[in-house]
PDB file of N, CA and C in Angstrom:
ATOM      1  N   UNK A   1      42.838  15.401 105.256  1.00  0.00           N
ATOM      2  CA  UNK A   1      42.049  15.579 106.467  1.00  0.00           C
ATOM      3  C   UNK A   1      42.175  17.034 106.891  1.00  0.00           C
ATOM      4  N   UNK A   2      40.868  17.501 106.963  1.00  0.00           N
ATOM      5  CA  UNK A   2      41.043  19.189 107.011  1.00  0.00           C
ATOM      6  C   UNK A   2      40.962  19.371 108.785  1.00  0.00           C
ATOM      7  N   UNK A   3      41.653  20.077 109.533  1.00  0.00           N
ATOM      8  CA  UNK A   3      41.317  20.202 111.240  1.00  0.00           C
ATOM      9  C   UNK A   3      40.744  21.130 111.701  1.00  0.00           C
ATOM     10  N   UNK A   4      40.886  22.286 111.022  1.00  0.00           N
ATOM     11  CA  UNK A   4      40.339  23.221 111.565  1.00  0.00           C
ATOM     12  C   UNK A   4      41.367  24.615 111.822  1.00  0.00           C
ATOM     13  N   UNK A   5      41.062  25.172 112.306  1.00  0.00           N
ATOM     14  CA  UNK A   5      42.602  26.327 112.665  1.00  0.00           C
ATOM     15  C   UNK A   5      43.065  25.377 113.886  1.00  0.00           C
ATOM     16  N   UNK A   6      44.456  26.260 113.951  1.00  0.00           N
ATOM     17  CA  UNK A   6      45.512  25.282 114.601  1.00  0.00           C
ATOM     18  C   UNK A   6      46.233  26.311 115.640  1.00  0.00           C
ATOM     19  N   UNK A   7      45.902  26.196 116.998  1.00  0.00           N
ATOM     20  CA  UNK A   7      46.841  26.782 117.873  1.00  0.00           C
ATOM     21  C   UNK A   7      47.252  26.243 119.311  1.00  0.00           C
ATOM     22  N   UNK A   8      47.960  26.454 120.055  1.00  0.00           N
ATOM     23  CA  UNK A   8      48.801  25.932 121.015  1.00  0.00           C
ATOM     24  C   UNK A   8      48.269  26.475 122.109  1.00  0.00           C
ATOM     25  N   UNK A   9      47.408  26.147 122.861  1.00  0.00           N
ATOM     26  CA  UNK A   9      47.050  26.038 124.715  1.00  0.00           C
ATOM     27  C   UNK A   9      48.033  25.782 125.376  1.00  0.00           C
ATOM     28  N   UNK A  10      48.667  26.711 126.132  1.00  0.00           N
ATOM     29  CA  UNK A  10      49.806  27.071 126.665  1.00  0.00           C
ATOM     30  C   UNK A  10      48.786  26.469 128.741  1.00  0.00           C
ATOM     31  N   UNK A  11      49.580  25.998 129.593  1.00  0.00           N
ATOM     32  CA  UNK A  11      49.366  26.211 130.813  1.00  0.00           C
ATOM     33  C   UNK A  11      50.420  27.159 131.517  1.00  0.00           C
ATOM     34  N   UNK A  12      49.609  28.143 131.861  1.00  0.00           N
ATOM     35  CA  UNK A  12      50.588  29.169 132.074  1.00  0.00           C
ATOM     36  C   UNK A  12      50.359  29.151 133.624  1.00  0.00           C
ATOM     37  N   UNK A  13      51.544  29.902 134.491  1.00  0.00           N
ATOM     38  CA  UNK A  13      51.297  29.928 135.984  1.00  0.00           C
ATOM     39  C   UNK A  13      50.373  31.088 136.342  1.00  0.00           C
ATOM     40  N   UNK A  14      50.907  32.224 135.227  1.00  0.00           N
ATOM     41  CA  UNK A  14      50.688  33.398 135.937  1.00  0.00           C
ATOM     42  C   UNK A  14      49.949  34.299 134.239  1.00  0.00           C
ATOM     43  N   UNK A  15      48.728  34.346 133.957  1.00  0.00           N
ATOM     44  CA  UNK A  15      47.893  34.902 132.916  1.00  0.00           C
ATOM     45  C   UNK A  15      48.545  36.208 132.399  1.00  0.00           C
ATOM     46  N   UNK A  16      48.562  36.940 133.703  1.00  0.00           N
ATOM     47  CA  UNK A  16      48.574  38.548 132.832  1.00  0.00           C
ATOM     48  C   UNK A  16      50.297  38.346 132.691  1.00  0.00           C
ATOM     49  N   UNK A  17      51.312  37.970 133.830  1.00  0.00           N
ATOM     50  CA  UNK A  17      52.643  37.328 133.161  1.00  0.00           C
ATOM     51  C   UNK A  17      52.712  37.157 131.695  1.00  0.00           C
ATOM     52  N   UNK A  18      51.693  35.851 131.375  1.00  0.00           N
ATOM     53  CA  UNK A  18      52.090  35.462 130.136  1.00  0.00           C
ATOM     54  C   UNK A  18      51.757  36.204 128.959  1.00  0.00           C
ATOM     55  N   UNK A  19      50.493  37.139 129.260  1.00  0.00           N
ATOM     56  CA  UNK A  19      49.866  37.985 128.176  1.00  0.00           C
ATOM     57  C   UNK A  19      50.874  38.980 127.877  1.00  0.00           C
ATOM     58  N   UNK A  20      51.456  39.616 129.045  1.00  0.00           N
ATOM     59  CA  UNK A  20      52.949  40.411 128.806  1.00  0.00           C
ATOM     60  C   UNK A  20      53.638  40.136 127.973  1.00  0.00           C
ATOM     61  N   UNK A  21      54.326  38.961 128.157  1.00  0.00           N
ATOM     62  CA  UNK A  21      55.394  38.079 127.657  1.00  0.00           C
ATOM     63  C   UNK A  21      55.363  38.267 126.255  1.00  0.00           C
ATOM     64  N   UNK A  22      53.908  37.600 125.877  1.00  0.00           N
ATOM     65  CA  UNK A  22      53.335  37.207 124.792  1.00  0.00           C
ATOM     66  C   UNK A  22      53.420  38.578 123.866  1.00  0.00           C
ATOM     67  N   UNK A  23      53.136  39.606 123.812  1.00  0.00           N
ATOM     68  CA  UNK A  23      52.643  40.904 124.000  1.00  0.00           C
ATOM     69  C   UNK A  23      54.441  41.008 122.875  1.00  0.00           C
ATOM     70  N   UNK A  24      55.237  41.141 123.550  1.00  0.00           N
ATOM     71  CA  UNK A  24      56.555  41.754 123.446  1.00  0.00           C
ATOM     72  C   UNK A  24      56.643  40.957 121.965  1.00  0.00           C
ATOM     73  N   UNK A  25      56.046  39.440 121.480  1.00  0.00           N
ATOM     74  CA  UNK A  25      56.419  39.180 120.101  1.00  0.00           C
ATOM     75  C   UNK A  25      55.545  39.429 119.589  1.00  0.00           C
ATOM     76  N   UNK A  26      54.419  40.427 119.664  1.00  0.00           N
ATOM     77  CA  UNK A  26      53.757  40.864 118.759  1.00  0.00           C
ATOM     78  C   UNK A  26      52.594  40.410 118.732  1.00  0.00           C
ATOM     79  N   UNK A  27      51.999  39.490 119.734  1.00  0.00           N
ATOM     80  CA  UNK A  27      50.720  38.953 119.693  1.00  0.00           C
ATOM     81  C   UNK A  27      49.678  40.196 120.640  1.00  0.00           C
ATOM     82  N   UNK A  28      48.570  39.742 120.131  1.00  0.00           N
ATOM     83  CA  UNK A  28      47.531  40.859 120.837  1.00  0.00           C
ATOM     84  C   UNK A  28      46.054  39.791 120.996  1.00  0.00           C
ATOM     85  N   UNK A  29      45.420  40.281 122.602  1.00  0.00           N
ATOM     86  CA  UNK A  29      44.432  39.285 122.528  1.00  0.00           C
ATOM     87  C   UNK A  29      43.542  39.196 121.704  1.00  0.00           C
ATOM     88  N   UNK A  30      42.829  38.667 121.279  1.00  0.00           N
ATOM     89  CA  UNK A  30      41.391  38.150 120.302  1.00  0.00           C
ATOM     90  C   UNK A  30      40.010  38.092 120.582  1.00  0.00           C
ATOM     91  N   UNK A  31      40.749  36.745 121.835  1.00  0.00           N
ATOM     92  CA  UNK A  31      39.489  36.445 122.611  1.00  0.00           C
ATOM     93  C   UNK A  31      39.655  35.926 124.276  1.00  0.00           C
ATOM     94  N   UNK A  32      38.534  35.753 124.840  1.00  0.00           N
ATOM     95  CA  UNK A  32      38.748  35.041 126.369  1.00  0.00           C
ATOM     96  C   UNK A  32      38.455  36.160 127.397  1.00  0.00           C
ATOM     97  N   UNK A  33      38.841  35.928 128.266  1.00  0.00           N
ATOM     98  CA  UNK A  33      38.450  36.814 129.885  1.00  0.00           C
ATOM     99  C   UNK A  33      39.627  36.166 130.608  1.00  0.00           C
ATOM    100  N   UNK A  34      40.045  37.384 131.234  1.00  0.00           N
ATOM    101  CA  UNK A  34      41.062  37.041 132.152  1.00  0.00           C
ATOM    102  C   UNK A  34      41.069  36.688 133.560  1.00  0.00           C
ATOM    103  N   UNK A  35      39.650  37.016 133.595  1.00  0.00           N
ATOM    104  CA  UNK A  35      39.214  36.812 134.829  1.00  0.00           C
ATOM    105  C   UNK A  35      38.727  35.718 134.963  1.00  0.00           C
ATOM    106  N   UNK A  36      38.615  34.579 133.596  1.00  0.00           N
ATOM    107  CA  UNK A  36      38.065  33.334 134.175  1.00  0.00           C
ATOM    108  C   UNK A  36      39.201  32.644 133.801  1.00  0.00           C
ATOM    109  N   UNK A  37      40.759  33.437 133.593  1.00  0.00           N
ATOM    110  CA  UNK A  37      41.860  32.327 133.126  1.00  0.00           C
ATOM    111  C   UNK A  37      41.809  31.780 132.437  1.00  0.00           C
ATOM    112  N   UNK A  38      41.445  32.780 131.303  1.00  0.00           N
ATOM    113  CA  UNK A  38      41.798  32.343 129.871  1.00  0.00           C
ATOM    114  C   UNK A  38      41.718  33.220 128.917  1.00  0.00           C
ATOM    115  N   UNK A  39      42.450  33.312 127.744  1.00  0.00           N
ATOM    116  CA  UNK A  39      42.996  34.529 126.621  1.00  0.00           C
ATOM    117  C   UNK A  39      43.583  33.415 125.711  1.00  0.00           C
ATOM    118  N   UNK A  40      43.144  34.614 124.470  1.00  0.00           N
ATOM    119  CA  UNK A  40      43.415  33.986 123.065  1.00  0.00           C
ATOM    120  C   UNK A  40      44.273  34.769 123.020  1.00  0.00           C
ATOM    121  N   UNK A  41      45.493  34.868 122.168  1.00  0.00           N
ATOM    122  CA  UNK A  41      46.669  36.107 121.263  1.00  0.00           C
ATOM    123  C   UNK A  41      46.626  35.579 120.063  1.00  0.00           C
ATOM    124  N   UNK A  42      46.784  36.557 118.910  1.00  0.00           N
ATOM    125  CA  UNK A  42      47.188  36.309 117.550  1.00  0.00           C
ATOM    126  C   UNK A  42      47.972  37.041 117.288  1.00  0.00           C
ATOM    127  N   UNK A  43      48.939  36.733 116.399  1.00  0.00           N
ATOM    128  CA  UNK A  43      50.092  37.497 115.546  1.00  0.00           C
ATOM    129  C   UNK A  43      49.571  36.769 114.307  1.00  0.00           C
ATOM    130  N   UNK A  44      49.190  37.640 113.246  1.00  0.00           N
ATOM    131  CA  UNK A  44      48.993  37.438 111.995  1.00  0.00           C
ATOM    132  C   UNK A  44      48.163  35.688 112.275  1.00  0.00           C
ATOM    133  N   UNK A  45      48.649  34.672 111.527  1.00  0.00           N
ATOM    134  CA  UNK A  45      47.844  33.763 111.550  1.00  0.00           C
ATOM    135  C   UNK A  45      48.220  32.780 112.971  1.00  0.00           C
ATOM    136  N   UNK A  46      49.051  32.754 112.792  1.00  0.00           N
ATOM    137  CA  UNK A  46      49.327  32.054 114.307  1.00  0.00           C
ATOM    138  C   UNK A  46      48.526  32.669 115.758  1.00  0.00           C
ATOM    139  N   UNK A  47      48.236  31.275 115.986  1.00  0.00           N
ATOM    140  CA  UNK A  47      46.770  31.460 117.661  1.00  0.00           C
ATOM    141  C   UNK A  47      47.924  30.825 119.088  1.00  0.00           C
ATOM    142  N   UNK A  48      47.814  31.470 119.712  1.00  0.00           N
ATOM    143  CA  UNK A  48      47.886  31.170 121.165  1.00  0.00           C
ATOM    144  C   UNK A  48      47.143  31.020 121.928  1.00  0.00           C
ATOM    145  N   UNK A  49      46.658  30.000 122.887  1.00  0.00           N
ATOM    146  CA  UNK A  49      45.946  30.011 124.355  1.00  0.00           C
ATOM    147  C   UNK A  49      46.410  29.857 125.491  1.00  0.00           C
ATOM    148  N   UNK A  50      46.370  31.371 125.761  1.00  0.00           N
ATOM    149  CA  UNK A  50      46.725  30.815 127.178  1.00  0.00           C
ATOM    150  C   UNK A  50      45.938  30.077 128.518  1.00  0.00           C
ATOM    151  N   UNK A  51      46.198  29.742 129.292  1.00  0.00           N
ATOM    152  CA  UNK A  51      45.201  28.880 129.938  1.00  0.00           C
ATOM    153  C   UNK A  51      45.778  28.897 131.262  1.00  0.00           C
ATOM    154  N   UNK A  52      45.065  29.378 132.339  1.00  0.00           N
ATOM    155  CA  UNK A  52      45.886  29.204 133.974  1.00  0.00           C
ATOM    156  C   UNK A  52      44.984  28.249 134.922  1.00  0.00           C
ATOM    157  N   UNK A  53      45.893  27.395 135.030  1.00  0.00           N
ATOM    158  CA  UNK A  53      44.849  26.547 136.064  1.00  0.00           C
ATOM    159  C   UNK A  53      44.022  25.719 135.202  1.00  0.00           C
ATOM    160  N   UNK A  54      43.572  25.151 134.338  1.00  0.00           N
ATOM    161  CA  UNK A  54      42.544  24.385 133.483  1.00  0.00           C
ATOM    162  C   UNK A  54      43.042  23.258 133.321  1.00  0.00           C
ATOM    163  N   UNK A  55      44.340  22.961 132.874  1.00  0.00           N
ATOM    164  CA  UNK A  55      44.885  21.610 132.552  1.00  0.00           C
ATOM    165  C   UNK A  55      46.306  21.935 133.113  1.00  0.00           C
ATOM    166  N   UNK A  56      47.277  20.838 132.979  1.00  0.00           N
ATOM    167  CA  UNK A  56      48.617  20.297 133.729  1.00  0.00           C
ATOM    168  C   UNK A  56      49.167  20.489 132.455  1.00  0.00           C
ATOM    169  N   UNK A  57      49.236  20.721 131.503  1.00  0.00           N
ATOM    170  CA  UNK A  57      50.316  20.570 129.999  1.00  0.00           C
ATOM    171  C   UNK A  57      49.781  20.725 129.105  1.00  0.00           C
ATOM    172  N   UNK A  58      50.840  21.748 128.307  1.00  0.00           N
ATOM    173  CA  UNK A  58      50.521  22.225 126.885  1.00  0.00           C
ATOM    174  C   UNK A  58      50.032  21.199 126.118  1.00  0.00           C
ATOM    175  N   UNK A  59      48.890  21.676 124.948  1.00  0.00           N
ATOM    176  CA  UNK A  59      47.935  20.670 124.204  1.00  0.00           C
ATOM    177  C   UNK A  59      48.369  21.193 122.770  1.00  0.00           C
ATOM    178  N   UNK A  60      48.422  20.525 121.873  1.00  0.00           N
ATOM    179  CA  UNK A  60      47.815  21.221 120.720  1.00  0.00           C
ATOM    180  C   UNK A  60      46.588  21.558 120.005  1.00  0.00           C
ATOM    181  N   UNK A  61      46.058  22.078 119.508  1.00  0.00           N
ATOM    182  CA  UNK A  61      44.612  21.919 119.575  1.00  0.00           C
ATOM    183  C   UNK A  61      44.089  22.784 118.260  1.00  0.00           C
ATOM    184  N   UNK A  62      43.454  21.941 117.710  1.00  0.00           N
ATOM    185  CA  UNK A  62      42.702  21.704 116.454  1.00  0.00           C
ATOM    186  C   UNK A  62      41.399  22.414 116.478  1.00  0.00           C
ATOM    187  N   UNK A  63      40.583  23.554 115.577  1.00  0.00           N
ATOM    188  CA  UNK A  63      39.205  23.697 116.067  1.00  0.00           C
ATOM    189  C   UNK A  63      38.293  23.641 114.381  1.00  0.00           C
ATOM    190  N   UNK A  64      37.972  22.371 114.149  1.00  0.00           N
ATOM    191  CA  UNK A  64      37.035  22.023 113.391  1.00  0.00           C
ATOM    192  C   UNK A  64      35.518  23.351 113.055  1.00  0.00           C
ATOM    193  N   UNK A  65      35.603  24.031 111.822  1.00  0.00           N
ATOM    194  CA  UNK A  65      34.826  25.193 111.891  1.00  0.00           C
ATOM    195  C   UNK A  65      34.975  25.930 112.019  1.00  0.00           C
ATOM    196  N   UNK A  66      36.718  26.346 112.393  1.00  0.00           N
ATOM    197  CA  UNK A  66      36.875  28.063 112.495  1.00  0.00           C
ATOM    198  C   UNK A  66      37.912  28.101 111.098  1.00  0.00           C
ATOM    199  N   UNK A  67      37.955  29.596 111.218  1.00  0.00           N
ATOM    200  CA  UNK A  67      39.524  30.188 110.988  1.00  0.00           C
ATOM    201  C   UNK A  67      40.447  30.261 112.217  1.00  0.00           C
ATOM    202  N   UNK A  68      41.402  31.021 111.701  1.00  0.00           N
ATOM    203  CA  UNK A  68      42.531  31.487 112.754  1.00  0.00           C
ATOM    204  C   UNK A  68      42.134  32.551 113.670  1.00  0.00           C
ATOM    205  N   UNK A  69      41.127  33.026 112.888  1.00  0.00           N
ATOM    206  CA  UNK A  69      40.408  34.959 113.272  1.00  0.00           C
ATOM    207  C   UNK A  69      39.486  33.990 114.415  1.00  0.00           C
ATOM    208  N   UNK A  70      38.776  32.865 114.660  1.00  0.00           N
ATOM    209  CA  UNK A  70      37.689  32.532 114.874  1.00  0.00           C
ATOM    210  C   UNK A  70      36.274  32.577 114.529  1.00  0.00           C
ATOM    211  N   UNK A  71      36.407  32.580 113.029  1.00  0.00           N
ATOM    212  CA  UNK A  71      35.434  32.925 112.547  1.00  0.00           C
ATOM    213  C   UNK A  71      34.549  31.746 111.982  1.00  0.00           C
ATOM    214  N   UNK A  72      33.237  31.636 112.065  1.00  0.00           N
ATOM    215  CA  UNK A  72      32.796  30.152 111.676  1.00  0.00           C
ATOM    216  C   UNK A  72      32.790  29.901 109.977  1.00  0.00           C
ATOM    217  N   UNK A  73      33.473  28.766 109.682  1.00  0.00           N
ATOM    218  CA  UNK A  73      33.386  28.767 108.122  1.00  0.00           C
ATOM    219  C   UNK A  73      31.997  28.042 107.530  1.00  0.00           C
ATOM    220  N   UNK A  74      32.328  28.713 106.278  1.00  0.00           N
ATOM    221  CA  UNK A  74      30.711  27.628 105.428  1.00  0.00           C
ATOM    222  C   UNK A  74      30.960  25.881 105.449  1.00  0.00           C
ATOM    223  N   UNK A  75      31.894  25.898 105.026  1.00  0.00           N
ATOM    224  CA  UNK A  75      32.295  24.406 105.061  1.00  0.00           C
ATOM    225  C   UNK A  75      33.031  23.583 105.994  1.00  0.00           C
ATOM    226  N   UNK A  76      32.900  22.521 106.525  1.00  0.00           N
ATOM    227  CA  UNK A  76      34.219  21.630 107.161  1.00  0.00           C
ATOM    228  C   UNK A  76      33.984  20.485 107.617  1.00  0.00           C
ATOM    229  N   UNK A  77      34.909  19.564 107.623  1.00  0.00           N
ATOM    230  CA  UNK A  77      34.612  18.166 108.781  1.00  0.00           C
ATOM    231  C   UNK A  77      34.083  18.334 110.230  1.00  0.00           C
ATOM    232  N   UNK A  78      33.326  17.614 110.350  1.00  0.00           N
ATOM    233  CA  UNK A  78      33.042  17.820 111.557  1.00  0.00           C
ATOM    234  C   UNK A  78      34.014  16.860 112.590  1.00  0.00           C
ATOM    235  N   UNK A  79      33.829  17.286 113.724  1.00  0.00           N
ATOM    236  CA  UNK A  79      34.746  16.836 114.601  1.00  0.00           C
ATOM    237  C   UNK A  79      34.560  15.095 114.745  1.00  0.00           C
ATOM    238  N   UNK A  80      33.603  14.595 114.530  1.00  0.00           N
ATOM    239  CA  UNK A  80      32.859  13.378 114.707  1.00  0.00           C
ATOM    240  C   UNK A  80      33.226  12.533 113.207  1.00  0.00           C
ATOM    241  N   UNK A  81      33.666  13.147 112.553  1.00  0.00           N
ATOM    242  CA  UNK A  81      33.901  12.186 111.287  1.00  0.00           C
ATOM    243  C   UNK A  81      35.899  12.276 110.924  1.00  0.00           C
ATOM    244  N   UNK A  82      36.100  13.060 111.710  1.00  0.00           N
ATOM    245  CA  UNK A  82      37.547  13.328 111.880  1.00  0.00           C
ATOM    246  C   UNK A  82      37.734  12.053 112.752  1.00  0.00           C
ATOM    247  N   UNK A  83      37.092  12.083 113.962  1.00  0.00           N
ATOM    248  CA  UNK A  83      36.987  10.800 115.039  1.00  0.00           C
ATOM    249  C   UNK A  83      37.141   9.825 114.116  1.00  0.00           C
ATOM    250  N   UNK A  84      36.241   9.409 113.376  1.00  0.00           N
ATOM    251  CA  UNK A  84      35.853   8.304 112.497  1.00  0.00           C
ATOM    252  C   UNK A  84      37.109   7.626 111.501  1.00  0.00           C
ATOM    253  N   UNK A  85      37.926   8.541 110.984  1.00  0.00           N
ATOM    254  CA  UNK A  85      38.745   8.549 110.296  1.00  0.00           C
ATOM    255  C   UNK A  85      39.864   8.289 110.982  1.00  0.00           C
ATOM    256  N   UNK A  86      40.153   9.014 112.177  1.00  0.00           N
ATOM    257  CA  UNK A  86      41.219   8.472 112.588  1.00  0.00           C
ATOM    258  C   UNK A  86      41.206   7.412 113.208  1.00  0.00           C
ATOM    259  N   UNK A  87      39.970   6.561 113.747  1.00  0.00           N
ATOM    260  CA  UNK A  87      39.620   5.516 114.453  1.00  0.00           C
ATOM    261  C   UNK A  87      40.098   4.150 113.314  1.00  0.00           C
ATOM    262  N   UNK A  88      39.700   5.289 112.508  1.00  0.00           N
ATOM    263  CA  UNK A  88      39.867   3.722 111.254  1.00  0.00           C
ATOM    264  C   UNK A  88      41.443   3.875 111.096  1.00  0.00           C
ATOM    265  N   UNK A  89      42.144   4.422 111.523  1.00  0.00           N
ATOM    266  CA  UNK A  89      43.738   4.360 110.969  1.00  0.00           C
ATOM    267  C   UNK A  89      44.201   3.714 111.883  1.00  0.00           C
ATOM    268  N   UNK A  90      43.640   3.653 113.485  1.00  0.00           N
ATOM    269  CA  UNK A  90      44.247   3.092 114.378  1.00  0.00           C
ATOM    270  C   UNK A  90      44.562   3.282 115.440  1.00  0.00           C
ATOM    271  N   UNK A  91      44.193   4.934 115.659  1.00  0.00           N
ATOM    272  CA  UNK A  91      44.499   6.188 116.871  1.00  0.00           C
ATOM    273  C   UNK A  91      43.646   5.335 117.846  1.00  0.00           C
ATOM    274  N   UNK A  92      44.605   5.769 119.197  1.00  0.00           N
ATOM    275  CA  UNK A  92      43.886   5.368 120.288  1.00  0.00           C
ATOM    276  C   UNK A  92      43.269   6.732 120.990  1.00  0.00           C
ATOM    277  N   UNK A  93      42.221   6.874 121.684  1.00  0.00           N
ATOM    278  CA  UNK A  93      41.373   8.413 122.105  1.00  0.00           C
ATOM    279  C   UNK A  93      41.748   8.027 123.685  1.00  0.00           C
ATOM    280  N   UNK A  94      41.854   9.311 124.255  1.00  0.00           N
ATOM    281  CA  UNK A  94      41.506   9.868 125.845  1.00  0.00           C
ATOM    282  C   UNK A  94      40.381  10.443 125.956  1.00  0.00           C
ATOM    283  N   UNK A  95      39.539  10.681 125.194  1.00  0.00           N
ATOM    284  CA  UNK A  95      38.233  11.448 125.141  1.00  0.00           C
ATOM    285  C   UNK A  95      37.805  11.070 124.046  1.00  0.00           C
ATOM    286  N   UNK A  96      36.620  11.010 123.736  1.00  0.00           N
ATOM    287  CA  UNK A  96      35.939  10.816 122.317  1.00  0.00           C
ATOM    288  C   UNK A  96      34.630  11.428 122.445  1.00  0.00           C
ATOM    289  N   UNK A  97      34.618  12.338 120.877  1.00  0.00           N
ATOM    290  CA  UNK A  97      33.079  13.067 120.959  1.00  0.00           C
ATOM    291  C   UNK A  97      31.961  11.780 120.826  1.00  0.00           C
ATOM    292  N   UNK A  98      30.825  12.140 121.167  1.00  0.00           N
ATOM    293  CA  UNK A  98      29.536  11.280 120.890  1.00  0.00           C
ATOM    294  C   UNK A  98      29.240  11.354 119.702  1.00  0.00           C
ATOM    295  N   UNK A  99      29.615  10.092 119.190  1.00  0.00           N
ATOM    296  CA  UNK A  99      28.727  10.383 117.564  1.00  0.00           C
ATOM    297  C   UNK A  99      27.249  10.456 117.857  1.00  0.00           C
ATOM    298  N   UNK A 100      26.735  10.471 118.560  1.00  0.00           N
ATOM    299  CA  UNK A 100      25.119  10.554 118.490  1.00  0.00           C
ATOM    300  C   UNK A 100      24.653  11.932 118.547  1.00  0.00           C
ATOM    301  N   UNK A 101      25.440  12.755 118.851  1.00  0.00           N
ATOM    302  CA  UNK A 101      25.184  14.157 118.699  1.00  0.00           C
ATOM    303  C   UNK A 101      25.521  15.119 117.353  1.00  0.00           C
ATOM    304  N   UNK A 102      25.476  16.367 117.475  1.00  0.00           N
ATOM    305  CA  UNK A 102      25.580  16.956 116.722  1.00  0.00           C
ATOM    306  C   UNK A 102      26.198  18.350 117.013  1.00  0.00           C
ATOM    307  N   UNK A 103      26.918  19.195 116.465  1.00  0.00           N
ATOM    308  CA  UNK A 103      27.178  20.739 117.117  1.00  0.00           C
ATOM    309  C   UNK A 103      28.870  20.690 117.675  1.00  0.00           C
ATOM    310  N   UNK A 104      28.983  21.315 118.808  1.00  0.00           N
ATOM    311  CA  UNK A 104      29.891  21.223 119.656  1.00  0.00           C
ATOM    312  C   UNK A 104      30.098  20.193 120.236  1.00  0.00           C
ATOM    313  N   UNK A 105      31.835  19.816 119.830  1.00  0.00           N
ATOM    314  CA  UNK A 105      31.871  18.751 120.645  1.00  0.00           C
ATOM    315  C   UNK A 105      33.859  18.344 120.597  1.00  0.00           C
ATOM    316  N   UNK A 106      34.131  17.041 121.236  1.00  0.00           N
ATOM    317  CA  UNK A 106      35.555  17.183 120.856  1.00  0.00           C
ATOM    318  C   UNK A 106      36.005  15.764 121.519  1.00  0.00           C
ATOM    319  N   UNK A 107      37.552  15.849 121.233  1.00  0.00           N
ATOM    320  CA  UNK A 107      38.106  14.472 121.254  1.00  0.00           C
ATOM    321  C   UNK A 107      39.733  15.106 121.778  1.00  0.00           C
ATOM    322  N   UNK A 108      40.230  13.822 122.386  1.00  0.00           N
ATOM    323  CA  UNK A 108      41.529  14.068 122.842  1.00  0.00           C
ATOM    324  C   UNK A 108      42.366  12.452 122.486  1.00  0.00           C
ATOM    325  N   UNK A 109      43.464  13.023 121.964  1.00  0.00           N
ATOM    326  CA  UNK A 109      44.546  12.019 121.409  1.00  0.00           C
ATOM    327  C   UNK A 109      45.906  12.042 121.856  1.00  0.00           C
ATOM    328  N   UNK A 110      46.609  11.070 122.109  1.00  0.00           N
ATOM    329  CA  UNK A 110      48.095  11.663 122.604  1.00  0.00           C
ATOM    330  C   UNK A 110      49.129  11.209 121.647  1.00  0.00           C
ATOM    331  N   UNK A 111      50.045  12.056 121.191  1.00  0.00           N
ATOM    332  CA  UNK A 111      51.002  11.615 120.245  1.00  0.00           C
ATOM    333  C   UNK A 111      51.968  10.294 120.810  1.00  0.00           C
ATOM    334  N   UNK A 112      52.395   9.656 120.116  1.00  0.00           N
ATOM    335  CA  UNK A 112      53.954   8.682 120.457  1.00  0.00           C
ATOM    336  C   UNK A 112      54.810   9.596 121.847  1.00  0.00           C
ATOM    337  N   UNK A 113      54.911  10.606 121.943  1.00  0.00           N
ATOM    338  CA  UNK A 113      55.394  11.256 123.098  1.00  0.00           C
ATOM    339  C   UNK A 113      54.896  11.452 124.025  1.00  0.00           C
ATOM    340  N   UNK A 114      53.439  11.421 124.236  1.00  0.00           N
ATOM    341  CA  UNK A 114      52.879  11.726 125.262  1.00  0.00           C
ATOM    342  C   UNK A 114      51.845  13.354 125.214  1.00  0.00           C
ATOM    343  N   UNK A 115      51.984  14.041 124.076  1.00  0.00           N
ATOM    344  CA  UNK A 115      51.845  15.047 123.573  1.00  0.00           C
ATOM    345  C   UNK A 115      50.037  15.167 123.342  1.00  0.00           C
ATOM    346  N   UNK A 116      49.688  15.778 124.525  1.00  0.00           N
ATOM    347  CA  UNK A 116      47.872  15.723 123.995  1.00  0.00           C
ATOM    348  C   UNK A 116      47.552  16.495 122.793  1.00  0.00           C
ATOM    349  N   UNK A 117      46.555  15.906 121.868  1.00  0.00           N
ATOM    350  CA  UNK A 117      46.139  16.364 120.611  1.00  0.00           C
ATOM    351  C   UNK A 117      44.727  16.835 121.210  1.00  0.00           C
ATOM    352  N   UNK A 118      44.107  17.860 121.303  1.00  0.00           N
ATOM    353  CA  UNK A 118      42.494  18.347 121.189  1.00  0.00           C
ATOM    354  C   UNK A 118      41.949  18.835 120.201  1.00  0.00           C
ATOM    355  N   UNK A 119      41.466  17.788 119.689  1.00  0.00           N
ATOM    356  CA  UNK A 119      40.440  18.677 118.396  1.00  0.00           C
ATOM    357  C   UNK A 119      39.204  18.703 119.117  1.00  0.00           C
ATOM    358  N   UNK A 120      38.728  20.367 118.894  1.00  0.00           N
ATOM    359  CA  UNK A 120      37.691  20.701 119.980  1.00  0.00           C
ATOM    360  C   UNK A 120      36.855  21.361 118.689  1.00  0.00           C
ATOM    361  N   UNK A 121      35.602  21.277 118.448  1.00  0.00           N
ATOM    362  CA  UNK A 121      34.484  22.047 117.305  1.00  0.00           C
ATOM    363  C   UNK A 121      33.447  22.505 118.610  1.00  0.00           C
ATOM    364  N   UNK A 122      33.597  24.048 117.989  1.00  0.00           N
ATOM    365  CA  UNK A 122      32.485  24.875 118.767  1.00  0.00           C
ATOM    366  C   UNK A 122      31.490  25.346 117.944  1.00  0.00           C
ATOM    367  N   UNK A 123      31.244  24.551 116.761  1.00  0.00           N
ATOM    368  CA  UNK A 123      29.881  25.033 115.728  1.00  0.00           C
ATOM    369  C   UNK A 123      29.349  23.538 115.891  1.00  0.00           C
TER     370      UNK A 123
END
């Protein structure tokens, strides 16, 4: 099962705080606006999001169609047949994309811990 690039949505209190923080191990932003409370960082392949104010707890989060760079690939699962697959294994959803659509779209899962999963596709 292919997911997509893979990085960690952080809820941070304080944005430019965390971009600092972040900053000192070597990450540098990518993508986002800070002014709408929100920033990407990368260090080599590893993705960070930071996020202020948007959600209550760190997510992990899956993006069906990119790289790590954010770049759209030629090939991939779409987010809607990932749904499909894991539906058939047994996963229970907090969100579920519309299979009747097509494009952008996404789903939310919570691990045995309580741990939200977002696989989010923006192609």
């Amino acid at each position: 099962m292919e997911l997509g690039a893979f990085s960690i949505s952080l809820a941070v209190k304080d944005i430019e705080a965390s971009r600092t923080f972040y900053e000192k191990f070597g990450f540098t932003v990518f993508g986002g606006d800070a002014a709408q409370n929100w920033l990407m960082l990368k260090n080599g392949d590893h993705v960070i999001g930071l996020f202020q104010g948007m959600f209550e707890q760190n997510i992990l989060t899956f993006t069906p169609g990119w790289d790590s760079s954010a770049r759209t690939l030629d090939t991939f699962t779409d987010v809607r047949e990932l749904q499909r697959q894991l539906k058939a294994q047994g996963v229970e959803f907090q969100s579920e994309a519309d299979e009747r659509t097509t494009g952008p779209a996404s789903f939310v899962a919570l691990d045995p811990d309580g741990n939200p999963i977002l696989v989010d596709q923006h192609v």
